[in-house]
PDB file of N, CA and C in Angstrom:
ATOM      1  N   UNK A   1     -46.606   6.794 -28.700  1.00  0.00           N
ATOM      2  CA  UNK A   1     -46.807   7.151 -27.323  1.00  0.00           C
ATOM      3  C   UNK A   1     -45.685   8.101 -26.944  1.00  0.00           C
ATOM      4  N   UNK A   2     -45.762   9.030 -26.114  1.00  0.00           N
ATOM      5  CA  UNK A   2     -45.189  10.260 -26.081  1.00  0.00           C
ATOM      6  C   UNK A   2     -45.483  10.244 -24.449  1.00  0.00           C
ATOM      7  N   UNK A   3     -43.766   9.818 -23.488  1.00  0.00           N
ATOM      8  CA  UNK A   3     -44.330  10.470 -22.072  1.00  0.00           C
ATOM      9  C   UNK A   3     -43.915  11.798 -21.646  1.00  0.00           C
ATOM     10  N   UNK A   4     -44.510  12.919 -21.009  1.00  0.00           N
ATOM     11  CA  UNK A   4     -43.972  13.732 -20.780  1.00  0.00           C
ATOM     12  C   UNK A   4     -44.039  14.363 -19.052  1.00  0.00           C
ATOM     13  N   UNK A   5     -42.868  15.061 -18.980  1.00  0.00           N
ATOM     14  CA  UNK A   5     -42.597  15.720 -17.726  1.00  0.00           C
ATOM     15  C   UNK A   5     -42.890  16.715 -17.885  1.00  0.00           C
ATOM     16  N   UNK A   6     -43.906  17.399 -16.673  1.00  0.00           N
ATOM     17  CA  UNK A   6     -44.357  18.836 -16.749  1.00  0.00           C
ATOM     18  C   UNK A   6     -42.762  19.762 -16.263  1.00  0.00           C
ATOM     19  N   UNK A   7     -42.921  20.470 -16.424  1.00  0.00           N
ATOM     20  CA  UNK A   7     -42.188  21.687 -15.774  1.00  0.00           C
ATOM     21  C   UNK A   7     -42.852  22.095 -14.748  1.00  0.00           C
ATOM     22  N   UNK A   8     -41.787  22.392 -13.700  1.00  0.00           N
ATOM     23  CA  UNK A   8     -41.848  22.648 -12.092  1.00  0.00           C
ATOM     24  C   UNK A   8     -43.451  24.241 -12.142  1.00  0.00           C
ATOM     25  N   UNK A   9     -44.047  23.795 -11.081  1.00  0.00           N
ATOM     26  CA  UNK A   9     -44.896  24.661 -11.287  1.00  0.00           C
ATOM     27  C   UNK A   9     -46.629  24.926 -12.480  1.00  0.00           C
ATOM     28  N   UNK A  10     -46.470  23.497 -12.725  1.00  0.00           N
ATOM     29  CA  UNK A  10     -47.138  23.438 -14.072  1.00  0.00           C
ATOM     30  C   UNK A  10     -47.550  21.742 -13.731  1.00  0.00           C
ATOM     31  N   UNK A  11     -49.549  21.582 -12.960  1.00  0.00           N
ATOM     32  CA  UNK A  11     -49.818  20.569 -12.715  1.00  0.00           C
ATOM     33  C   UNK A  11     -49.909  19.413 -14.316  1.00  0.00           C
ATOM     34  N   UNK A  12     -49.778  18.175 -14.216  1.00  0.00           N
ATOM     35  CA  UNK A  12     -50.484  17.266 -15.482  1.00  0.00           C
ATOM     36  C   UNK A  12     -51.499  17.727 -16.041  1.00  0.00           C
ATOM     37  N   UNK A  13     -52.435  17.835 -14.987  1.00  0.00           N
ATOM     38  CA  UNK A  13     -53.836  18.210 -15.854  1.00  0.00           C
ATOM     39  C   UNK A  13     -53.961  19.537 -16.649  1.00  0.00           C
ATOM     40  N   UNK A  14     -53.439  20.600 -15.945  1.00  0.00           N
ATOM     41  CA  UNK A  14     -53.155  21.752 -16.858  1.00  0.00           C
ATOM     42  C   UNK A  14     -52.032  21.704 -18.171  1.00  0.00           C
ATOM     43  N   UNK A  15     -51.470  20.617 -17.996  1.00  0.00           N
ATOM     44  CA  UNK A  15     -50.696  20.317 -19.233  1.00  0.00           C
ATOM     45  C   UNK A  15     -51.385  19.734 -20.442  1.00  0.00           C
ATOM     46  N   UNK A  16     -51.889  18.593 -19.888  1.00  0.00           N
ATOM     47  CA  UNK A  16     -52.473  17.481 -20.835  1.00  0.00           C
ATOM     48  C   UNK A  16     -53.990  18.757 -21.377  1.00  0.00           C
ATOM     49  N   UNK A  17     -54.988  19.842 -20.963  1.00  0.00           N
ATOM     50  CA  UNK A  17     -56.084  20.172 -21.304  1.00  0.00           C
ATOM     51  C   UNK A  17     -55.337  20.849 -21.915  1.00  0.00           C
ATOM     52  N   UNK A  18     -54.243  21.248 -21.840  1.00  0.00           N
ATOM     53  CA  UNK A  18     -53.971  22.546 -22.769  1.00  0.00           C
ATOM     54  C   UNK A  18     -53.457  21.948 -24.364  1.00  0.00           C
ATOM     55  N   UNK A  19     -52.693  20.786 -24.177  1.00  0.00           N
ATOM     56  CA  UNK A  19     -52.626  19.350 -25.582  1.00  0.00           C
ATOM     57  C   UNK A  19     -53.606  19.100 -26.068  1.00  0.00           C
ATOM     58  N   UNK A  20     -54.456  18.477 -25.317  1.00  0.00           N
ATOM     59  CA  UNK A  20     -56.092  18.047 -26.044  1.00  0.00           C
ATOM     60  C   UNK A  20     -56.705  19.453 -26.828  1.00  0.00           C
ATOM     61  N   UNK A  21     -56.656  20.582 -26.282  1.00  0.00           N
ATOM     62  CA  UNK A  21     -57.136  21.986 -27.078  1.00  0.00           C
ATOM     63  C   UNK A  21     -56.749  21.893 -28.246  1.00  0.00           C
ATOM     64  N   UNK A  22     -54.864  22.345 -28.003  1.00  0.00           N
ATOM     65  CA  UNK A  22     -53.886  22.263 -29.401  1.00  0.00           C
ATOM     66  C   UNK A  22     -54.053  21.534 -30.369  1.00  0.00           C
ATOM     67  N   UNK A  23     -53.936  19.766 -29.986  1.00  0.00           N
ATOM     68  CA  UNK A  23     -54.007  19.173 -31.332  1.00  0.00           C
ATOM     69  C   UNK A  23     -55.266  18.194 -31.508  1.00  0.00           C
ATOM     70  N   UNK A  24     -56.167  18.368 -30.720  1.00  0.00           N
ATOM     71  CA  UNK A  24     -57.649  17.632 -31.405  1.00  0.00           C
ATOM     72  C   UNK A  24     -58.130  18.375 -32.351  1.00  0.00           C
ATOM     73  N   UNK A  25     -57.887  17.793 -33.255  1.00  0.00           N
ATOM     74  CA  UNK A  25     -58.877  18.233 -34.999  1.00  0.00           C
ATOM     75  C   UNK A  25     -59.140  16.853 -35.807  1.00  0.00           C
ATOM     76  N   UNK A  26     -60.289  17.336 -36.493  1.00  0.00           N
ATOM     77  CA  UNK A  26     -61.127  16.089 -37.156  1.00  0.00           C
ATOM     78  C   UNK A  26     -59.751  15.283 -37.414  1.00  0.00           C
ATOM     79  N   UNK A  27     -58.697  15.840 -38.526  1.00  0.00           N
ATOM     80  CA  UNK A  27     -57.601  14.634 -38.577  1.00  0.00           C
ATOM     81  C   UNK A  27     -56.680  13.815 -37.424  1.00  0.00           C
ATOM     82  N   UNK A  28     -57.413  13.980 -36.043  1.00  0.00           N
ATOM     83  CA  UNK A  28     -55.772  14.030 -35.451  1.00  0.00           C
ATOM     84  C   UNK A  28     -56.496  13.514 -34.040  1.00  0.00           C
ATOM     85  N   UNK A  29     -56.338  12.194 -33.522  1.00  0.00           N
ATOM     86  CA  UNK A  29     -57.491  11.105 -32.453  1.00  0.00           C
ATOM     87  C   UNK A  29     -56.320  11.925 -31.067  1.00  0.00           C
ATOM     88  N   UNK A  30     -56.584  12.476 -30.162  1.00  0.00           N
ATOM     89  CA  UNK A  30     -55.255  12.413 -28.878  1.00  0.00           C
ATOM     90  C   UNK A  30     -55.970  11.716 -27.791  1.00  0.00           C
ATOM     91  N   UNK A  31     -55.204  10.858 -27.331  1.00  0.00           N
ATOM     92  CA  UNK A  31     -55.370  10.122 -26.042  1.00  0.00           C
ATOM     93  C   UNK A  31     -55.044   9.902 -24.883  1.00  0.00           C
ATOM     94  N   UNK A  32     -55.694  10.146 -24.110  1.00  0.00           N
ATOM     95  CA  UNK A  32     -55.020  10.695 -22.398  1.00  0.00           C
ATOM     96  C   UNK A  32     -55.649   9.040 -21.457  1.00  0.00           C
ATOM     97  N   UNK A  33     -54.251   8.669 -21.017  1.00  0.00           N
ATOM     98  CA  UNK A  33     -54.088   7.369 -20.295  1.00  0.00           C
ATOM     99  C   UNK A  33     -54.466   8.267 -18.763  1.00  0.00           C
ATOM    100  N   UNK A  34     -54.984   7.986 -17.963  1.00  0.00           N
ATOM    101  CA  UNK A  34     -55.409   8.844 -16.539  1.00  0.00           C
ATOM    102  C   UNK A  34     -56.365   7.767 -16.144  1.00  0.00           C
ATOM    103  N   UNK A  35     -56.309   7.352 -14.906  1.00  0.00           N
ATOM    104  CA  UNK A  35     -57.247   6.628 -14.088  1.00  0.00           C
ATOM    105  C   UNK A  35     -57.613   7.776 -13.390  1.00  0.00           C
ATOM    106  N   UNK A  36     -57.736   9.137 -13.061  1.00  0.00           N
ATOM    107  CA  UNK A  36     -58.024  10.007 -12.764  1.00  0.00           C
ATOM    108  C   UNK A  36     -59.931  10.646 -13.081  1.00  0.00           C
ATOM    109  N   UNK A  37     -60.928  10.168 -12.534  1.00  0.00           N
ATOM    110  CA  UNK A  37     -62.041  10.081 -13.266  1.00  0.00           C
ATOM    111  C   UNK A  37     -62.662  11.530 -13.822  1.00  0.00           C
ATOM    112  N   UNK A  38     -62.194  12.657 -12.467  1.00  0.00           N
ATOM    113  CA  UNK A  38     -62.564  14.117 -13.074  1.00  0.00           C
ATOM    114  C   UNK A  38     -61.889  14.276 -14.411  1.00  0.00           C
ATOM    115  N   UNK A  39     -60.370  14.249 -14.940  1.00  0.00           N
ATOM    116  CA  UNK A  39     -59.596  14.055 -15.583  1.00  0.00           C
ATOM    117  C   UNK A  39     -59.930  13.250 -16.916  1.00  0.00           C
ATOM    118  N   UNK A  40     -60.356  12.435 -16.593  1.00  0.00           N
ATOM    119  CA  UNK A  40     -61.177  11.234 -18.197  1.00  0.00           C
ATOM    120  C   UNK A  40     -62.455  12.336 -18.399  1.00  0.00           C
ATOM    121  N   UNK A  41     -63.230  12.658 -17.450  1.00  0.00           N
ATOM    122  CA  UNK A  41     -64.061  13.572 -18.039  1.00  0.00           C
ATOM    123  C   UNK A  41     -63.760  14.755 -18.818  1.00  0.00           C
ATOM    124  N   UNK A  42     -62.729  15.440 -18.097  1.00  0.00           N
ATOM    125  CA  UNK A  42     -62.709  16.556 -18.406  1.00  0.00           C
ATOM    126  C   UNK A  42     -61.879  16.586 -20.416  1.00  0.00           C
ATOM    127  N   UNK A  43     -61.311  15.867 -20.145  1.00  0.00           N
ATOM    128  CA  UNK A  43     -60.539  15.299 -21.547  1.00  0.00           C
ATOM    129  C   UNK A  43     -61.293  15.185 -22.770  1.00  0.00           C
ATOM    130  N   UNK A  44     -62.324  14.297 -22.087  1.00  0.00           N
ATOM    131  CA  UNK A  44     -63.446  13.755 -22.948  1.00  0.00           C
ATOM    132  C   UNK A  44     -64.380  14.876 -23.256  1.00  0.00           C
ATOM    133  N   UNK A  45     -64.662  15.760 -22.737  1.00  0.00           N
ATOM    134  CA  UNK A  45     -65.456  17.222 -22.863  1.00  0.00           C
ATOM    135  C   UNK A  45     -64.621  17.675 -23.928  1.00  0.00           C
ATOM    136  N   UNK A  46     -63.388  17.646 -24.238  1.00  0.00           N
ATOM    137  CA  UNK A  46     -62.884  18.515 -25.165  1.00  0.00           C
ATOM    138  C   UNK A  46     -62.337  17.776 -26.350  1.00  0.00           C
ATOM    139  N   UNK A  47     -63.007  16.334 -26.302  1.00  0.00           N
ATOM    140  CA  UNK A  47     -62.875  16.032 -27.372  1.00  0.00           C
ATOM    141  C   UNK A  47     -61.215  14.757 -27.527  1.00  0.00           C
ATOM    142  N   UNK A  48     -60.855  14.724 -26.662  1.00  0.00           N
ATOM    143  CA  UNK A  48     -59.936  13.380 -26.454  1.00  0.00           C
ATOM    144  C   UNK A  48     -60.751  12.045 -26.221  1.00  0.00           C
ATOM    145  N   UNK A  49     -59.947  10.878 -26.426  1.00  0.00           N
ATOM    146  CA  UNK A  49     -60.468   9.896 -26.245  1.00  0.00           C
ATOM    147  C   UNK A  49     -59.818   9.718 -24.732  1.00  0.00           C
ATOM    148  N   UNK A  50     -60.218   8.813 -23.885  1.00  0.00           N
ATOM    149  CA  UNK A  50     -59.476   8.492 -22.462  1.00  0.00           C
ATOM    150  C   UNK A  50     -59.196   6.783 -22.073  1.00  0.00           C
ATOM    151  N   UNK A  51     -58.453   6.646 -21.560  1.00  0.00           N
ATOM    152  CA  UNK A  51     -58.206   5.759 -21.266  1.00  0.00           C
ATOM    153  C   UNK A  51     -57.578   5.291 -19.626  1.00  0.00           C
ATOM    154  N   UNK A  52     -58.120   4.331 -19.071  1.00  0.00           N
ATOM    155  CA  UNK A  52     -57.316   4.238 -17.924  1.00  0.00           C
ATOM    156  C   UNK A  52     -55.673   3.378 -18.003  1.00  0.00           C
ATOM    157  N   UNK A  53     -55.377   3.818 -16.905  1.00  0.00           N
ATOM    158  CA  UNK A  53     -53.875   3.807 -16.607  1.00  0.00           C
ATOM    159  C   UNK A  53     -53.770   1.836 -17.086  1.00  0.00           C
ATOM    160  N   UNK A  54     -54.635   0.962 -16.566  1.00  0.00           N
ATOM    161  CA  UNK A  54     -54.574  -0.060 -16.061  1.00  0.00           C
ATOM    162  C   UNK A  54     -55.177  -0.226 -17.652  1.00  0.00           C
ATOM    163  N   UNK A  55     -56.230  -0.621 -18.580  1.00  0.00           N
ATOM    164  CA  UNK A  55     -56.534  -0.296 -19.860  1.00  0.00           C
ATOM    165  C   UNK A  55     -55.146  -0.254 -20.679  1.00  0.00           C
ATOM    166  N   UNK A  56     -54.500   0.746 -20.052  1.00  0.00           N
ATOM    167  CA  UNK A  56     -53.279   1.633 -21.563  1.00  0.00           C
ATOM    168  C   UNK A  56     -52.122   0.238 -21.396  1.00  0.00           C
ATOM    169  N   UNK A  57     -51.684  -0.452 -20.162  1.00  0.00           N
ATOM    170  CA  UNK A  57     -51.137  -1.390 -19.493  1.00  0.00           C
ATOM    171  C   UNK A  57     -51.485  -2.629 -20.251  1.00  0.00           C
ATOM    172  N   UNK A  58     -52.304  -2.945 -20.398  1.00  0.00           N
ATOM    173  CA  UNK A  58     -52.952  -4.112 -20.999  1.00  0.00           C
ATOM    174  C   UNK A  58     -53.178  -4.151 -22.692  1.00  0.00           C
ATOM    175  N   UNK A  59     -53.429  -2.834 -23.076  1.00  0.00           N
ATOM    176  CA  UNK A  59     -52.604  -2.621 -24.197  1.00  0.00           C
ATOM    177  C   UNK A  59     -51.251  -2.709 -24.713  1.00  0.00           C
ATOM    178  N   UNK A  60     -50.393  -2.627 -24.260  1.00  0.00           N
ATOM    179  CA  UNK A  60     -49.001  -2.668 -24.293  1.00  0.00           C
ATOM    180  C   UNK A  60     -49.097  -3.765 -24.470  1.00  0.00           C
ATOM    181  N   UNK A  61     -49.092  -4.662 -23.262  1.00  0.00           N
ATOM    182  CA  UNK A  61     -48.821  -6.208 -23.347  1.00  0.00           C
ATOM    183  C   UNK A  61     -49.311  -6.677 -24.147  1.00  0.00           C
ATOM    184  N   UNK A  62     -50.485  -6.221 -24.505  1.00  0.00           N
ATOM    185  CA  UNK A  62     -51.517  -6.997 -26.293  1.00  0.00           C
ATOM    186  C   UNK A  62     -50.724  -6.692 -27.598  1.00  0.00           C
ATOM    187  N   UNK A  63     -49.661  -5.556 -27.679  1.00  0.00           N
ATOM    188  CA  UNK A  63     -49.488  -4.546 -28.635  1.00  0.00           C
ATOM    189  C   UNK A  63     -47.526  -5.842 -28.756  1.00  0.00           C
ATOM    190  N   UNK A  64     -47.603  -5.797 -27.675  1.00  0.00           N
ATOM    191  CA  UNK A  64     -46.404  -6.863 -26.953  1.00  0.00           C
ATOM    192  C   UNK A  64     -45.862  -8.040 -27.896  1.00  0.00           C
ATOM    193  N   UNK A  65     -47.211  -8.474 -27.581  1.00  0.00           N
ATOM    194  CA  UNK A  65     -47.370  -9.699 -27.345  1.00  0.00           C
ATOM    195  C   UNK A  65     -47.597 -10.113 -29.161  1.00  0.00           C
ATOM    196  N   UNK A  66     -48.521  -8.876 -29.979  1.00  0.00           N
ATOM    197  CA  UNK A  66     -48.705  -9.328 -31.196  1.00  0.00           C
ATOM    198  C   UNK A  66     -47.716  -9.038 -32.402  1.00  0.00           C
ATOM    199  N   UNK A  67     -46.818  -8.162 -31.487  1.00  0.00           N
ATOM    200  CA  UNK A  67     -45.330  -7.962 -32.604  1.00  0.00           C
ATOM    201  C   UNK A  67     -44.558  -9.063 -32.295  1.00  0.00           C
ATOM    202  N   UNK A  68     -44.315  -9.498 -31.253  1.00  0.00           N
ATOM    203  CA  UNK A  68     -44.027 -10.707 -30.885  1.00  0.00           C
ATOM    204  C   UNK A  68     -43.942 -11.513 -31.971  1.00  0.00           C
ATOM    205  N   UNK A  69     -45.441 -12.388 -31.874  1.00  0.00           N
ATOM    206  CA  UNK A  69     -45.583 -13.280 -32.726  1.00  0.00           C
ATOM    207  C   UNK A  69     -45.491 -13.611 -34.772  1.00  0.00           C
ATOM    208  N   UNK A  70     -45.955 -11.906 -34.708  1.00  0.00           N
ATOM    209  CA  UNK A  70     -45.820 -11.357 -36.194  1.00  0.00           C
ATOM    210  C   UNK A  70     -44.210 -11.331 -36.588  1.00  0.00           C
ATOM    211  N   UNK A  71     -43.280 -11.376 -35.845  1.00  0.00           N
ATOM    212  CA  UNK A  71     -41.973 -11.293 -35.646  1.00  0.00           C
ATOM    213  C   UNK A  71     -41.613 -12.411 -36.029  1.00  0.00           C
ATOM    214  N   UNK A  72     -42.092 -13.394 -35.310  1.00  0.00           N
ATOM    215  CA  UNK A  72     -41.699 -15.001 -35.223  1.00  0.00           C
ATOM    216  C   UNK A  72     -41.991 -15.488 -36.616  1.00  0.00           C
ATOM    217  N   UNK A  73     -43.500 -15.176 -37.214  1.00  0.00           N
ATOM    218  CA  UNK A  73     -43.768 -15.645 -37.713  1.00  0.00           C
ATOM    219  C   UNK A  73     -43.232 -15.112 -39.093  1.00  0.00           C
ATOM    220  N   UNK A  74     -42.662 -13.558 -39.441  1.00  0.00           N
ATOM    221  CA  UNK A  74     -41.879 -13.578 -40.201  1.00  0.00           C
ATOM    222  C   UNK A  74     -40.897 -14.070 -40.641  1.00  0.00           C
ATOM    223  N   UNK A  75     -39.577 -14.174 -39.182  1.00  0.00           N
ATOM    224  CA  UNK A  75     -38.874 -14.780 -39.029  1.00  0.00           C
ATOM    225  C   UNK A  75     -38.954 -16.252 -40.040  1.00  0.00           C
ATOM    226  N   UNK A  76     -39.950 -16.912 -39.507  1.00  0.00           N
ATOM    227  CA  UNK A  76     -39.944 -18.747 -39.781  1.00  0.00           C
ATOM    228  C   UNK A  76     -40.494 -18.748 -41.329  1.00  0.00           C
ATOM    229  N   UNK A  77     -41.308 -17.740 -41.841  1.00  0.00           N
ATOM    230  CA  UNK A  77     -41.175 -17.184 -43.342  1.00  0.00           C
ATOM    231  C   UNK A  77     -40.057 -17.182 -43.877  1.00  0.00           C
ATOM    232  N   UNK A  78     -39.339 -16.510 -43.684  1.00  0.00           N
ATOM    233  CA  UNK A  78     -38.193 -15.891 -44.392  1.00  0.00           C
ATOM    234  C   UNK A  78     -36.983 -17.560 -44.511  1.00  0.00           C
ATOM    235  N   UNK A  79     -37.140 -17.743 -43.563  1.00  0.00           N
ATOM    236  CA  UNK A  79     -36.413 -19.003 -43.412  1.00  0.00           C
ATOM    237  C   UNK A  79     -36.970 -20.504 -43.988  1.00  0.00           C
ATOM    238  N   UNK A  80     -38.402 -20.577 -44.506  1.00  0.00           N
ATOM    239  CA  UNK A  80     -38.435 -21.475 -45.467  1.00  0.00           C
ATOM    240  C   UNK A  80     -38.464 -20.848 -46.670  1.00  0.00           C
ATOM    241  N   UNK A  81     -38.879 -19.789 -47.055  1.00  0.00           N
ATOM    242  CA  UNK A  81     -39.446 -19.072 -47.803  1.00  0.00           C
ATOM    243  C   UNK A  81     -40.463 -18.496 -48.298  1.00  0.00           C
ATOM    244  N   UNK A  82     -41.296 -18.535 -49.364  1.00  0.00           N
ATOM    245  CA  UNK A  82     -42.899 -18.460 -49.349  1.00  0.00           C
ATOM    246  C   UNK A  82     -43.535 -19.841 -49.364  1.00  0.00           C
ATOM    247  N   UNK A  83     -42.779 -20.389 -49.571  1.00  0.00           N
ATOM    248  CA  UNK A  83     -43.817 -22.158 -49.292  1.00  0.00           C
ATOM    249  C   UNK A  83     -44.552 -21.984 -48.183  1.00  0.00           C
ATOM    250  N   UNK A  84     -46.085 -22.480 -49.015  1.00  0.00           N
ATOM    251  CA  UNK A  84     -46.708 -22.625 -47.475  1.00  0.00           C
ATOM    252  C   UNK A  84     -46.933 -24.352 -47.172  1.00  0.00           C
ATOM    253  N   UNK A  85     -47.314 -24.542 -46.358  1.00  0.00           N
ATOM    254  CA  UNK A  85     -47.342 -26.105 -45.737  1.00  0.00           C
ATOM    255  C   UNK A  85     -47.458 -26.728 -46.576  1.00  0.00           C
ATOM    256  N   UNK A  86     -49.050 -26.908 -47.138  1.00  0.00           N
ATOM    257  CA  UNK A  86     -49.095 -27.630 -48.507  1.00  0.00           C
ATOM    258  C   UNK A  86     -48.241 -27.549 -49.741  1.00  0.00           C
ATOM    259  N   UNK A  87     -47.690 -26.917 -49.930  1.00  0.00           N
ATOM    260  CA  UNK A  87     -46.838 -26.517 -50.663  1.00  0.00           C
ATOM    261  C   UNK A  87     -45.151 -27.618 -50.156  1.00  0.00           C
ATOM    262  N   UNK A  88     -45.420 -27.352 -49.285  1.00  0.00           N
ATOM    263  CA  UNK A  88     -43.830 -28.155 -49.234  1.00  0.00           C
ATOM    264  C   UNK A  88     -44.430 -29.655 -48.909  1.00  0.00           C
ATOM    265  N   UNK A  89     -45.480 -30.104 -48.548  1.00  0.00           N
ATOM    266  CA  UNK A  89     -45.781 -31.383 -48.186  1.00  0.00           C
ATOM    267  C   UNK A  89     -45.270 -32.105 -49.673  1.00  0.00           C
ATOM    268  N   UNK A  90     -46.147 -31.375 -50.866  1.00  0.00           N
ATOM    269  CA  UNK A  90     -45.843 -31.736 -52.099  1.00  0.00           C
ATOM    270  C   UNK A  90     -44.700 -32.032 -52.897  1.00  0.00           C
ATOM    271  N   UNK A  91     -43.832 -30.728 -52.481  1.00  0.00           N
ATOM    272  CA  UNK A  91     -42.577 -31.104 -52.901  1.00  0.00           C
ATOM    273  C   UNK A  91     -41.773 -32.149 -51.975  1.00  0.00           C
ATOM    274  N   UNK A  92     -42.211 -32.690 -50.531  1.00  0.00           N
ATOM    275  CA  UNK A  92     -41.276 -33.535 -50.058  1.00  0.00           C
ATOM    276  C   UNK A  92     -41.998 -34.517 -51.039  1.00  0.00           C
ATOM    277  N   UNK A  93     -43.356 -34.648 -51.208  1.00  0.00           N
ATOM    278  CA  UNK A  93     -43.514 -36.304 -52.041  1.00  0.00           C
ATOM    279  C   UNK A  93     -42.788 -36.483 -53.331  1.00  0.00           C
ATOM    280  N   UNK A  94     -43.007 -35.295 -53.794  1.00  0.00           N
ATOM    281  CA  UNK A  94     -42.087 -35.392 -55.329  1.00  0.00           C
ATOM    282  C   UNK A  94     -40.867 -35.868 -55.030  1.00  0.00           C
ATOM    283  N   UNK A  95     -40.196 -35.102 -54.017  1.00  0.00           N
ATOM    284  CA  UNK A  95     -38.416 -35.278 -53.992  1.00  0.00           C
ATOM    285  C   UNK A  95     -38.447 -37.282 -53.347  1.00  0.00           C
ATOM    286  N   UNK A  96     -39.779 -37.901 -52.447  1.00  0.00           N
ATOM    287  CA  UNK A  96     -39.607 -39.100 -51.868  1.00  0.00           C
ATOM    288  C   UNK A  96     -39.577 -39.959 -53.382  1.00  0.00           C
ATOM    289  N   UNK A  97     -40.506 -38.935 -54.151  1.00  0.00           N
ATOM    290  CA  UNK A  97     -40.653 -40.328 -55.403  1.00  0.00           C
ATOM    291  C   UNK A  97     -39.310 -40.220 -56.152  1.00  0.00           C
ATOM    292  N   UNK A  98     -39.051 -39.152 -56.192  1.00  0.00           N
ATOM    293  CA  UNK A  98     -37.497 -38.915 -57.417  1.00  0.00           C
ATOM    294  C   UNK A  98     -36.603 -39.732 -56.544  1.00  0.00           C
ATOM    295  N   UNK A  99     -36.118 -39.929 -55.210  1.00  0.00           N
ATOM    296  CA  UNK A  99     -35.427 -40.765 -54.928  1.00  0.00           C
ATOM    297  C   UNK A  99     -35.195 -42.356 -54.246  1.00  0.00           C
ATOM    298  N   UNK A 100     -36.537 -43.072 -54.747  1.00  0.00           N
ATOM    299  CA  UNK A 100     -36.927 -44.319 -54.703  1.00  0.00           C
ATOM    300  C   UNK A 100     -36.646 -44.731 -56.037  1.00  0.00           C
TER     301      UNK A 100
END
């Protein structure tokens, strides 16, 4: 994500149509966040995908929320190791029988 400030004299929308021109090609998705509805159209005519303001918002927090947990859950990896559950259930029974 890339925010940018126009230069004085130089509206958003004439910024952002003149981006969507430049770099939409088959390799290359550009996406314009705008609750602006002429604006989602006009984007979308040239081949951007659009998104609203409130949409791009709720992404974040999803985008948030799932590094988050992928984080954690590395984290609590790394710190038993690769054992997975079953895996250590087993070795606690082994280690209960080796020390009875």
């Amino acid at each position: 994500m890339k925010v940018i400030f126009t230069a004085q004299g130089e509206t958003a929308d004439t910024y952002i149509e003149g981006v969507v021109k430049k770099l939409r090609n088959v390799l290359t998705e550009v996406y314009v966040a705008t609750s602006d509805l002429a604006e989602q159209q006009l984007v979308f005519s040239k081949g951007a995908q659009r998104i609203s303001a409130i949409e791009l918002y709720k992404d974040i927090k999803r985008s948030k929320k799932a590094l988050e947990t992928e984080t954690r859950r590395f984290r609590d990896q790394r710190q038993r190791g690769t054992w997975s559950d079953d895996q250590l259930e087993i070795l606690r029974e082994i280690y209960k029988d080796m020390v009875e």
